[in-house]
C-alpha atoms as a PDB file:
ATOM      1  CA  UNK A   1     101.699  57.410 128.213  1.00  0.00           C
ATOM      2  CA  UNK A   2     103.041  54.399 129.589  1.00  0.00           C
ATOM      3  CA  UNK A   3     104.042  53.682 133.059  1.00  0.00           C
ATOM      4  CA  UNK A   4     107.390  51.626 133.650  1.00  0.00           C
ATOM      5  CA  UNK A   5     107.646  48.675 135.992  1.00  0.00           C
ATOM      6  CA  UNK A   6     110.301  48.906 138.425  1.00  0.00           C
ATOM      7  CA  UNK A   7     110.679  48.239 142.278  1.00  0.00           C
ATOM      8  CA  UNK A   8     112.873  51.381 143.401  1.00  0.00           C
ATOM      9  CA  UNK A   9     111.099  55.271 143.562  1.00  0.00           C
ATOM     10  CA  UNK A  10     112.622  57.646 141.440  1.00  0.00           C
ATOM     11  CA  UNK A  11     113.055  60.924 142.242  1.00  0.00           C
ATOM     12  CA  UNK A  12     113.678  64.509 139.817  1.00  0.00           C
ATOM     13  CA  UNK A  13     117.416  64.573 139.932  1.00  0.00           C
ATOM     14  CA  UNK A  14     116.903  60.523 138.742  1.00  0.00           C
ATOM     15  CA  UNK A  15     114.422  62.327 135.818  1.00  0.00           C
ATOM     16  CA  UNK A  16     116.410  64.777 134.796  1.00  0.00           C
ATOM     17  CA  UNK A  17     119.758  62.031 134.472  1.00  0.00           C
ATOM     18  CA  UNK A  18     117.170  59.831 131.900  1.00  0.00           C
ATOM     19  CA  UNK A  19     116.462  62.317 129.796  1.00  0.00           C
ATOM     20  CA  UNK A  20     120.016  63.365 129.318  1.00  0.00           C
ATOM     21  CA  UNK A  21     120.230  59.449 128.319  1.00  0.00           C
ATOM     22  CA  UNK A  22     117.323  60.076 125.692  1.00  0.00           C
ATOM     23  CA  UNK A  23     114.347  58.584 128.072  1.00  0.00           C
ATOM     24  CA  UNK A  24     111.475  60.890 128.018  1.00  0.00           C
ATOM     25  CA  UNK A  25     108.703  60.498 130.642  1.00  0.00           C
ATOM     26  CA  UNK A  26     107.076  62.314 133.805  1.00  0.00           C
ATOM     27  CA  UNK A  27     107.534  61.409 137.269  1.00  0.00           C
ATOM     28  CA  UNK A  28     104.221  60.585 138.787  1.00  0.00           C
ATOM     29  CA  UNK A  29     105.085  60.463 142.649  1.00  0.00           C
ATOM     30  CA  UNK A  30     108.390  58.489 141.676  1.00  0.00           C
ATOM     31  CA  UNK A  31     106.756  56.616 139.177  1.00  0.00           C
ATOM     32  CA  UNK A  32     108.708  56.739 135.793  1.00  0.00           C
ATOM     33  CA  UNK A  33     105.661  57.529 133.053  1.00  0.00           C
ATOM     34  CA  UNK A  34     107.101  57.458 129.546  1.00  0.00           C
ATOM     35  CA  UNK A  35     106.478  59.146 126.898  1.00  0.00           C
ATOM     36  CA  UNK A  36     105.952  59.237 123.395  1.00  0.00           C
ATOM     37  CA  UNK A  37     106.661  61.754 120.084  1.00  0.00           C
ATOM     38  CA  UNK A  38     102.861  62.967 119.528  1.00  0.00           C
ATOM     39  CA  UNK A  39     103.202  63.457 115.890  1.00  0.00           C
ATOM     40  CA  UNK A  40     102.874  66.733 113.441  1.00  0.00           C
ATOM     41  CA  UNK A  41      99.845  67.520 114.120  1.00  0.00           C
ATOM     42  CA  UNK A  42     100.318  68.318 118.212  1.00  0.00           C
ATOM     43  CA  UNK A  43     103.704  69.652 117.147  1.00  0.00           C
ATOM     44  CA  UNK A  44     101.954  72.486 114.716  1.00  0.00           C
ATOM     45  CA  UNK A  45      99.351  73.422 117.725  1.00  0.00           C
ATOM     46  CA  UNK A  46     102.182  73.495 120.204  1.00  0.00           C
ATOM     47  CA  UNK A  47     103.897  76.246 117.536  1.00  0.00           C
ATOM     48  CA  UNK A  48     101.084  78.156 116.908  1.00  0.00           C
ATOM     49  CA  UNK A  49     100.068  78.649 120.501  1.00  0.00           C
ATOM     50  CA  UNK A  50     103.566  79.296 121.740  1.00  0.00           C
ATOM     51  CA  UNK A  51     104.048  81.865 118.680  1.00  0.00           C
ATOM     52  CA  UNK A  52     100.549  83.778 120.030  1.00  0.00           C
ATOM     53  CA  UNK A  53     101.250  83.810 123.856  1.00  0.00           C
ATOM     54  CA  UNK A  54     105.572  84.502 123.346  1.00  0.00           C
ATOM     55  CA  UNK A  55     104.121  87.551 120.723  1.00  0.00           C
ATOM     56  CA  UNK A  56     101.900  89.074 123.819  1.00  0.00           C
ATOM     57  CA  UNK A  57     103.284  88.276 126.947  1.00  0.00           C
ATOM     58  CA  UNK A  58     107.202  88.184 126.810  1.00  0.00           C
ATOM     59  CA  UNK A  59     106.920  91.140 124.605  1.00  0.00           C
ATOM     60  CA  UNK A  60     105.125  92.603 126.911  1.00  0.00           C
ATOM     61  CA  UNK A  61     107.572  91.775 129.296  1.00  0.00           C
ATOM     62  CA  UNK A  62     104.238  89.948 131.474  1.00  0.00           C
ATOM     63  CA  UNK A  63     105.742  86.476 132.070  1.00  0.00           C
ATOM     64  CA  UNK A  64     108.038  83.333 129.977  1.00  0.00           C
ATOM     65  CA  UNK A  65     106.442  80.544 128.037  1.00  0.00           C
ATOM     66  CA  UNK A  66     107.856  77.565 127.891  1.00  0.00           C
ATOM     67  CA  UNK A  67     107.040  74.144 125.626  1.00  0.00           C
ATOM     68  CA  UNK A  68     107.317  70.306 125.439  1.00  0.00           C
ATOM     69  CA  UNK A  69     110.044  69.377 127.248  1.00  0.00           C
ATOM     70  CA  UNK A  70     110.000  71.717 130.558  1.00  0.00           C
ATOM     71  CA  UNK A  71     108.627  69.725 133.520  1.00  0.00           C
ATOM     72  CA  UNK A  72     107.357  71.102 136.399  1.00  0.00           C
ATOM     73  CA  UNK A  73     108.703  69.895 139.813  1.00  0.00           C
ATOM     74  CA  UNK A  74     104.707  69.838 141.571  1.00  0.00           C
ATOM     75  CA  UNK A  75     105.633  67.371 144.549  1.00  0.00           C
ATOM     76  CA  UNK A  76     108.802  65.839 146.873  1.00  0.00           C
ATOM     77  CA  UNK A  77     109.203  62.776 148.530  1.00  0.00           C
ATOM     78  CA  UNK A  78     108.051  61.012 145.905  1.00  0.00           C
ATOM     79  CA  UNK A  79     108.281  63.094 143.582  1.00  0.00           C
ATOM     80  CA  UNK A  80     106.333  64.229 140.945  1.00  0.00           C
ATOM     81  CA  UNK A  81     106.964  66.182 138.010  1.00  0.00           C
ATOM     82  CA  UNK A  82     104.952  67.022 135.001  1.00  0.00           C
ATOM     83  CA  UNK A  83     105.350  68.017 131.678  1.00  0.00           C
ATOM     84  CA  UNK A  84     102.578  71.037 130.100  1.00  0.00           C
ATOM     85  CA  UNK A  85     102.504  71.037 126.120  1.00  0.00           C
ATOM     86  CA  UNK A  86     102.840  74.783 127.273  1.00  0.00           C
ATOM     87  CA  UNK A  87     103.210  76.995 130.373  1.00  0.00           C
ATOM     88  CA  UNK A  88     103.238  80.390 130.954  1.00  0.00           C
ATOM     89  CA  UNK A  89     104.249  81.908 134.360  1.00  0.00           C
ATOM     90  CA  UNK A  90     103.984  85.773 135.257  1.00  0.00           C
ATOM     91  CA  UNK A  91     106.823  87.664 136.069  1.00  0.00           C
ATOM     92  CA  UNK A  92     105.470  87.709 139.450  1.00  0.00           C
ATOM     93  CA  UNK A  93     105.510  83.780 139.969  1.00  0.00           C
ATOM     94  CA  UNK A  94     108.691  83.328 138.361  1.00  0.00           C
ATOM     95  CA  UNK A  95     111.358  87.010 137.157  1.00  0.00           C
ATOM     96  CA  UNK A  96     111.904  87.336 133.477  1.00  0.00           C
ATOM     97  CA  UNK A  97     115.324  86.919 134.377  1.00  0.00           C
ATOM     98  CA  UNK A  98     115.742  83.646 136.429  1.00  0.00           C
ATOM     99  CA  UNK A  99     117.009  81.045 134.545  1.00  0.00           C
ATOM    100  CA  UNK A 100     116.079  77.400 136.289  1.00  0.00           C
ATOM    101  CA  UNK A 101     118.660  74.756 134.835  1.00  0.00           C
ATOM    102  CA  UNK A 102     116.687  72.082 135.845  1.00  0.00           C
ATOM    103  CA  UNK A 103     112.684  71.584 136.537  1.00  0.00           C
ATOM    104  CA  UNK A 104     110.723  74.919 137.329  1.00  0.00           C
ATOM    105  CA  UNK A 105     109.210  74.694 141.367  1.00  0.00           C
ATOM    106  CA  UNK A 106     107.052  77.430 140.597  1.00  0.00           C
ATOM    107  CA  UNK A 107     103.626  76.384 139.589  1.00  0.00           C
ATOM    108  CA  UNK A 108     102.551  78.026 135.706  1.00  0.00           C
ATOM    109  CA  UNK A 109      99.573  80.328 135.986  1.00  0.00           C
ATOM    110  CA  UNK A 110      98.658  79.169 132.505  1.00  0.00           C
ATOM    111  CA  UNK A 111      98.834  75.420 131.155  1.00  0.00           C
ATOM    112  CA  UNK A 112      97.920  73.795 127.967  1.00  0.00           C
ATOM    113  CA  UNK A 113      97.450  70.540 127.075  1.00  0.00           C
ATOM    114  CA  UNK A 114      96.644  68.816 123.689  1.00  0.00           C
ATOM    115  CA  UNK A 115      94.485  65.602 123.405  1.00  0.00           C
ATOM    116  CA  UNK A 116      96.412  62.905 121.892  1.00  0.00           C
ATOM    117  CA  UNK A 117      94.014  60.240 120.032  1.00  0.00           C
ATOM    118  CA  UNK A 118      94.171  57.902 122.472  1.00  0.00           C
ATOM    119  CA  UNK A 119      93.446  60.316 125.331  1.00  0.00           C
ATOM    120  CA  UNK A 120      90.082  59.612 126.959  1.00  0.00           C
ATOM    121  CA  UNK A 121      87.965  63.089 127.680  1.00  0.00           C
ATOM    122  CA  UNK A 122      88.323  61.814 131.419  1.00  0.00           C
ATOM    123  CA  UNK A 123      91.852  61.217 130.989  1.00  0.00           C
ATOM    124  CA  UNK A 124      92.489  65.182 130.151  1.00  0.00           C
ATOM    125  CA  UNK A 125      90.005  66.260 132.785  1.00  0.00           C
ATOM    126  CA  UNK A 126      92.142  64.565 135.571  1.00  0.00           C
ATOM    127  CA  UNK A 127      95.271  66.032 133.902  1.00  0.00           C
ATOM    128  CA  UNK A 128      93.364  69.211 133.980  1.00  0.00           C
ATOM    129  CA  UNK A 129      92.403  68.809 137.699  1.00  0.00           C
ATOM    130  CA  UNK A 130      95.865  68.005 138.462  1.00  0.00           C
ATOM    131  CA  UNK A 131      97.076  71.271 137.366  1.00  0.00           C
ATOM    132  CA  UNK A 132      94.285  73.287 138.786  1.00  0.00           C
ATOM    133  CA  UNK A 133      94.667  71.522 142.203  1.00  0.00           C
ATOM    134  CA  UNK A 134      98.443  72.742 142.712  1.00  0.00           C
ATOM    135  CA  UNK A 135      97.584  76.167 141.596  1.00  0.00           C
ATOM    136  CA  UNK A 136      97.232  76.969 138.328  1.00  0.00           C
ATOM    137  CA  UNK A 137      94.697  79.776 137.604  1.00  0.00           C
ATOM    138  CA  UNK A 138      93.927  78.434 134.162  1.00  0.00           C
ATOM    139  CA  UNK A 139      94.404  75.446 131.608  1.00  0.00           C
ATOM    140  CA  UNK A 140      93.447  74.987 127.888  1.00  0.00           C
ATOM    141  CA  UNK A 141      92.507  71.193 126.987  1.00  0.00           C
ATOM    142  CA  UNK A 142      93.125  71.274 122.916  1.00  0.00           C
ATOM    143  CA  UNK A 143      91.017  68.246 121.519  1.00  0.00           C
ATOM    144  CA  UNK A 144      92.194  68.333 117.976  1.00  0.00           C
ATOM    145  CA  UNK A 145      89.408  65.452 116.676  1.00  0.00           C
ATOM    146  CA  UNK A 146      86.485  67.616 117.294  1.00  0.00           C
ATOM    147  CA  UNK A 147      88.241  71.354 116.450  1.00  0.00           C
ATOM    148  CA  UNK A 148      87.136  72.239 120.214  1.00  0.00           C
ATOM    149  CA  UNK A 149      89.040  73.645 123.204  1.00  0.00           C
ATOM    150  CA  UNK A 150      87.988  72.696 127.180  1.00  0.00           C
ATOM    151  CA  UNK A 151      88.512  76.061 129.862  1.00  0.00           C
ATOM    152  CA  UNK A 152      89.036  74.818 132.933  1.00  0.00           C
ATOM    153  CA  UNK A 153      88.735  77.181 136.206  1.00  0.00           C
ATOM    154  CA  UNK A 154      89.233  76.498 139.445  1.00  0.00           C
ATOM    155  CA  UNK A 155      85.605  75.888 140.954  1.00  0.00           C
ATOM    156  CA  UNK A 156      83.886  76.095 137.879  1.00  0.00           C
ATOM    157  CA  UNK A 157      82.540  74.422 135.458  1.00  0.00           C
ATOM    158  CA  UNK A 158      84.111  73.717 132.256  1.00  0.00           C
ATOM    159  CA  UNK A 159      83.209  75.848 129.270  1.00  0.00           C
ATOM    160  CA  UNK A 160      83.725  74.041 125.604  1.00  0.00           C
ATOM    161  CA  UNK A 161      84.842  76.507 123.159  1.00  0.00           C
ATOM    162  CA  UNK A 162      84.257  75.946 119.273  1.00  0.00           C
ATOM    163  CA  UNK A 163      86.136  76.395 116.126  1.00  0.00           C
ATOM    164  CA  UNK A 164      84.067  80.233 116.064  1.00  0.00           C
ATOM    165  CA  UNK A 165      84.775  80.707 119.329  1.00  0.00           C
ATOM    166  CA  UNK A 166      88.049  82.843 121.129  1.00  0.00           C
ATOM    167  CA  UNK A 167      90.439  82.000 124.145  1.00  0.00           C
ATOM    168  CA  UNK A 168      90.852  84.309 126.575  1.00  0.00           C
ATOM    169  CA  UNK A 169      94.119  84.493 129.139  1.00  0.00           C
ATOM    170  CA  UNK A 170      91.363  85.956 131.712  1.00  0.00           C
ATOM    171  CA  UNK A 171      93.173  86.629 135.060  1.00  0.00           C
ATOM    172  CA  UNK A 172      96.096  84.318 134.206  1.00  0.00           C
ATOM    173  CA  UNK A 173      97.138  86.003 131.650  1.00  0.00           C
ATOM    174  CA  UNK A 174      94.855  89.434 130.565  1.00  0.00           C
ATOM    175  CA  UNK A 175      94.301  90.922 127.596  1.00  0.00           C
ATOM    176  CA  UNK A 176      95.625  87.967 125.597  1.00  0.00           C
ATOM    177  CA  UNK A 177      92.861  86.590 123.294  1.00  0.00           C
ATOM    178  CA  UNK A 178      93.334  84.373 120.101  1.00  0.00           C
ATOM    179  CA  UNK A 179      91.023  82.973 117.738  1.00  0.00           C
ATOM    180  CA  UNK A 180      90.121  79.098 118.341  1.00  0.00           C
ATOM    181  CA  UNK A 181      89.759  78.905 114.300  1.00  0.00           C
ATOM    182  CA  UNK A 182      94.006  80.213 114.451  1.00  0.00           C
ATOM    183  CA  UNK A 183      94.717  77.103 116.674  1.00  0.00           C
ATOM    184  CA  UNK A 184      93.439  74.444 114.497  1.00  0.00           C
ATOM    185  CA  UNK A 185      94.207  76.402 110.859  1.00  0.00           C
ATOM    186  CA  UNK A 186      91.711  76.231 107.721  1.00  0.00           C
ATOM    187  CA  UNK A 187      91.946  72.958 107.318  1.00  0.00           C
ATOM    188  CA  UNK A 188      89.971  72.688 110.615  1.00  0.00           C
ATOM    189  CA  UNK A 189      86.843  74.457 109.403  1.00  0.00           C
ATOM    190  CA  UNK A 190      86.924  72.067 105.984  1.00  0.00           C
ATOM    191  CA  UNK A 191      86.891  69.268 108.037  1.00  0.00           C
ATOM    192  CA  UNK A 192      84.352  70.234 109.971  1.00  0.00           C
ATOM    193  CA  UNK A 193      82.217  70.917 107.376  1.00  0.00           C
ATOM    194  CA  UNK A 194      83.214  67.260 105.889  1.00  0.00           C
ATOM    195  CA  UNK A 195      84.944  68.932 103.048  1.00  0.00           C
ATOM    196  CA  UNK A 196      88.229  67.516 102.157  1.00  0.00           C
ATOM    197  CA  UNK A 197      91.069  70.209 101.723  1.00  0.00           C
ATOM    198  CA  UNK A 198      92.742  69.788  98.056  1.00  0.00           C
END
């Protein structure tokens, strides 16, 4: 991410004009971050997770998921507004059938986020924080170097989940569970055996 130089404080409606102009960023208390495509990879974890929590929870009628793209209006004057790899907000945060044109106000219950390689750990655990500390119940940190996925709760410590291991929704969203080794694919578990795939 890269944060642009300028001298005046932009605010959502400002946000929401750039990216109709094809500038892609987040808002960091008026602070224009931009940001960049994160490549195949990201883009096949963002699919497969959104696939998984669309398949339970809208079915279900429980909540909407939303990807890349949606920001999240979290503070005013400045403003700040940030942009989950994936959200999902129950239907009693946010009805199945409001439709927000521009930046959701309502805080996710459930956030993901996916390492990029030149995310530091620490980097990801303030992003993590972040979310947590303007109440959301849950977030997923996806590190897709080491095959490994951080829990974060509020007020407790964060649990590492392997490539055997399974994500739960827990109170954010329950019942939904899905298979770490599904995130990452095959190809994950060759790699981290140091076999190359053919």
């Amino acid at each position: 991410m890269t944060t642009t130089t300028q001298s005046k404080l932009l605010t959502a409606t400002d946000l929401l004009r750039l990216d109709g102009e094809g500038v892609r960023g987040e808002l960091i208390r008026g602070v224009l971050c931009e940001t960049m495509p994160a490549g195949q990879r990201h883009g096949k974890i963002v699919a497969k997770l959104v696939a998984a929590l669309v398949n339970f929870a809208e079915a279900g009628g429980l909540g909407t998921v939303v990807a890349s793209d949606s920001g999240v209006w979290l503070e005013r004057d400045p403003d700040t507004v940030r942009e989950p790899d994936i959200a999902f907000t129950s239907v009693e945060r946010l009805p199945l059938d409001e439709n927000v044109a521009g930046y959701a106000e309502v805080v996710p219950d459930l956030v993901v986020e996916i390492a990029s390689p030149s995310d530091s750990r620490r980097e990801v655990h303030d992003k993590a924080h972040m979310w947590l500390s303007h109440g959301v119940r849950l977030v997923w940190v996806v590190h897709p170097e080491t095959h490994t996925v951080d829990v974060h709760r509020p007020d407790e410590a964060v649990a590492t989940l392997g490539y055997e291991d399974t994500l739960d929704g827990l109170d954010a969203l329950p019942g939904f569970t899905c298979e770490v080794s599904a995130v990452f694919g095959p190809q994950a578990a060759d790699e981290a055996a140091g076999q190359p795939r053919s």
